[in-house]
N, C-alpha and C. Protein backbone atom coordinates (compact mmCIF):
# COMPACT_ATOMS: atom_id res chain seq x y z
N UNK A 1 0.82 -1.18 0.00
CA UNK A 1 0.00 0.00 0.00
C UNK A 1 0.87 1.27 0.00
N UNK A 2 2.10 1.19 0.99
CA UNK A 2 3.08 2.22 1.38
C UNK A 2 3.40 2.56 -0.62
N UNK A 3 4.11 1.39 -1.09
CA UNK A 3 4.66 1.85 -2.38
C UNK A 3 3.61 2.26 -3.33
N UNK A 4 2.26 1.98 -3.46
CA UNK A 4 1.39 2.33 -4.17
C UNK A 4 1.43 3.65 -4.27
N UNK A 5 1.25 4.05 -3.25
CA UNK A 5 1.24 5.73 -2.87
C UNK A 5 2.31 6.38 -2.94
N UNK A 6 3.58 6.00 -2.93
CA UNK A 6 5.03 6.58 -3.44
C UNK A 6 4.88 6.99 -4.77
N UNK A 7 4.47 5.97 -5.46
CA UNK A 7 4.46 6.25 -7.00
C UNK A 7 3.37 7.34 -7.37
N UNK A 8 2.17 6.85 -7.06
CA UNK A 8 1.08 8.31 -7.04
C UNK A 8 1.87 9.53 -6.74
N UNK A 9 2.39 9.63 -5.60
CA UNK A 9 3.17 10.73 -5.25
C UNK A 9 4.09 11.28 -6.42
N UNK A 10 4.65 10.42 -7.03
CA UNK A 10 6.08 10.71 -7.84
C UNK A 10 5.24 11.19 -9.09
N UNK A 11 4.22 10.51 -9.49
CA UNK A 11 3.84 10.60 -10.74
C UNK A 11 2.67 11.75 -10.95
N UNK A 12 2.58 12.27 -9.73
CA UNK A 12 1.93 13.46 -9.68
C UNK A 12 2.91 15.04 -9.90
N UNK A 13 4.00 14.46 -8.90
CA UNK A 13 5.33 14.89 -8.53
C UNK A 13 5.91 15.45 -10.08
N UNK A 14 6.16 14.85 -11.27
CA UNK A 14 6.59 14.61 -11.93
C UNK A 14 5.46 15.43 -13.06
N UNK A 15 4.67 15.42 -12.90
CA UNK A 15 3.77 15.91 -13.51
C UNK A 15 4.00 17.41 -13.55
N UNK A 16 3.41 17.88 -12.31
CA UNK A 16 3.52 18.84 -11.72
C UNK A 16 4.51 19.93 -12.00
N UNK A 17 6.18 18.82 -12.11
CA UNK A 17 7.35 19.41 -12.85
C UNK A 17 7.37 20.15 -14.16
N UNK A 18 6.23 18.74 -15.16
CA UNK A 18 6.74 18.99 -16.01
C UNK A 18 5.51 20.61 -16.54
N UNK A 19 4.19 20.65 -16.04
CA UNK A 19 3.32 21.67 -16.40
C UNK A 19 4.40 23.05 -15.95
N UNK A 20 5.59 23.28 -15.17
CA UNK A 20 5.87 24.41 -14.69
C UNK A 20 7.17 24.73 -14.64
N UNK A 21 7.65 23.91 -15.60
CA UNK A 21 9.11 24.10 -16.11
C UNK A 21 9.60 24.47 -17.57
N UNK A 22 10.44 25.38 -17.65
CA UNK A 22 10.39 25.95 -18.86
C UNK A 22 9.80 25.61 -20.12
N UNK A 23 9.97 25.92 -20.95
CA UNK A 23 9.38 25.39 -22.25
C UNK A 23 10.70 24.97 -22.68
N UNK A 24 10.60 24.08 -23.27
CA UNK A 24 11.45 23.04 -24.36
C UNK A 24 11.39 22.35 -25.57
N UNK A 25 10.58 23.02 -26.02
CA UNK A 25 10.29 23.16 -27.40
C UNK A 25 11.34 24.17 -28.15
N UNK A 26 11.58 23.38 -29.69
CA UNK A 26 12.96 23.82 -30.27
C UNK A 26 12.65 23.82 -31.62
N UNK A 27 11.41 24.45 -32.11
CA UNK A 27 10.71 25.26 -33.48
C UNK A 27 11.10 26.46 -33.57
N UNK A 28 11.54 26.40 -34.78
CA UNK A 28 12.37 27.98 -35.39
C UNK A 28 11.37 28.52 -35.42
N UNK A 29 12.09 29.79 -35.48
CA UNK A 29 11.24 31.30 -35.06
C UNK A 29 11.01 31.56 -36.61
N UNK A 30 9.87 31.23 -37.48
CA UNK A 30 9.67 31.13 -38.66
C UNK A 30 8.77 32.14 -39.25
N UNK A 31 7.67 32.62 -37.93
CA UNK A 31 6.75 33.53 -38.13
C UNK A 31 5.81 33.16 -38.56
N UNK A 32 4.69 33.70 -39.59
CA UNK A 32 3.45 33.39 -40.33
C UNK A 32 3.77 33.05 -41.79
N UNK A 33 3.49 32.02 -42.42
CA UNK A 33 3.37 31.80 -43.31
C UNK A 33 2.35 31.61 -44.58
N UNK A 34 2.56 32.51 -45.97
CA UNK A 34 1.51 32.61 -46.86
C UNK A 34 1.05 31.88 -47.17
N UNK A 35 -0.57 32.27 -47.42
CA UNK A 35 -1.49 31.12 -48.35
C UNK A 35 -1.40 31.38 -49.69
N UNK A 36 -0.85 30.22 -50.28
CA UNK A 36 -0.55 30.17 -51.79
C UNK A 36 -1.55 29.23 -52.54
N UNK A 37 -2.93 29.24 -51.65
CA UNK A 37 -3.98 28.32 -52.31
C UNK A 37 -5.57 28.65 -52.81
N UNK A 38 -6.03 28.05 -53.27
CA UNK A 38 -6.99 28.66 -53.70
C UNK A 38 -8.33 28.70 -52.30
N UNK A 39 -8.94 29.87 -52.97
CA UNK A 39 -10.17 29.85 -51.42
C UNK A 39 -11.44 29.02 -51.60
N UNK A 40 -11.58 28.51 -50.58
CA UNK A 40 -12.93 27.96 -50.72
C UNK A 40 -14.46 28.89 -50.77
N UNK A 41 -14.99 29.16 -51.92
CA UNK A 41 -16.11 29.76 -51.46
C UNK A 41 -17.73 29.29 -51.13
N UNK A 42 -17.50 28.21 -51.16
CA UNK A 42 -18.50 27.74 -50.59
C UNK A 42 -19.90 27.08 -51.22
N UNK A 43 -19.73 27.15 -52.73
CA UNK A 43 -20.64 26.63 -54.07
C UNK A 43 -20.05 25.61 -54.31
N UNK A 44 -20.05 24.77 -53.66
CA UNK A 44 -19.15 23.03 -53.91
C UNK A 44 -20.33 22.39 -54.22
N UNK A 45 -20.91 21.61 -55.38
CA UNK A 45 -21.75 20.94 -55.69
C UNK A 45 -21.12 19.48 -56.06
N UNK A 46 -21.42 18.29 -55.16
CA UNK A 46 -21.00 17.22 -55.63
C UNK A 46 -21.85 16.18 -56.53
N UNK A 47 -21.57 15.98 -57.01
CA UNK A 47 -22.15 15.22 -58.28
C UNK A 47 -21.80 13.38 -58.05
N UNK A 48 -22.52 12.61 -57.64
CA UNK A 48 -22.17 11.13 -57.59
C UNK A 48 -22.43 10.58 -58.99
């Protein structure tokens, strides 16, 4: 029972760490990128 609850502990523990520790994410600073596609306007008629 004692170890059951160690691990709850840890894995809460651990959790907890990870929601409040820096960010670590390592995506280039790329900005916004253009739409080079056509628009949907919304007269899509499908035909079977």
């Amino acid at each position: 029972m004692m170890n059951m609850m160690n691990q709850m502990a840890s894995f809460l523990a651990e959790a907890i760490a990870r929601i409040f520790s820096p960010n670590d994410d390592a995506y280039p600073n790329v900005g916004v990128q253009p739409f080079s596609g056509e628009v949907f306007d919304g007269d899509l008629e499908l035909k079977w």
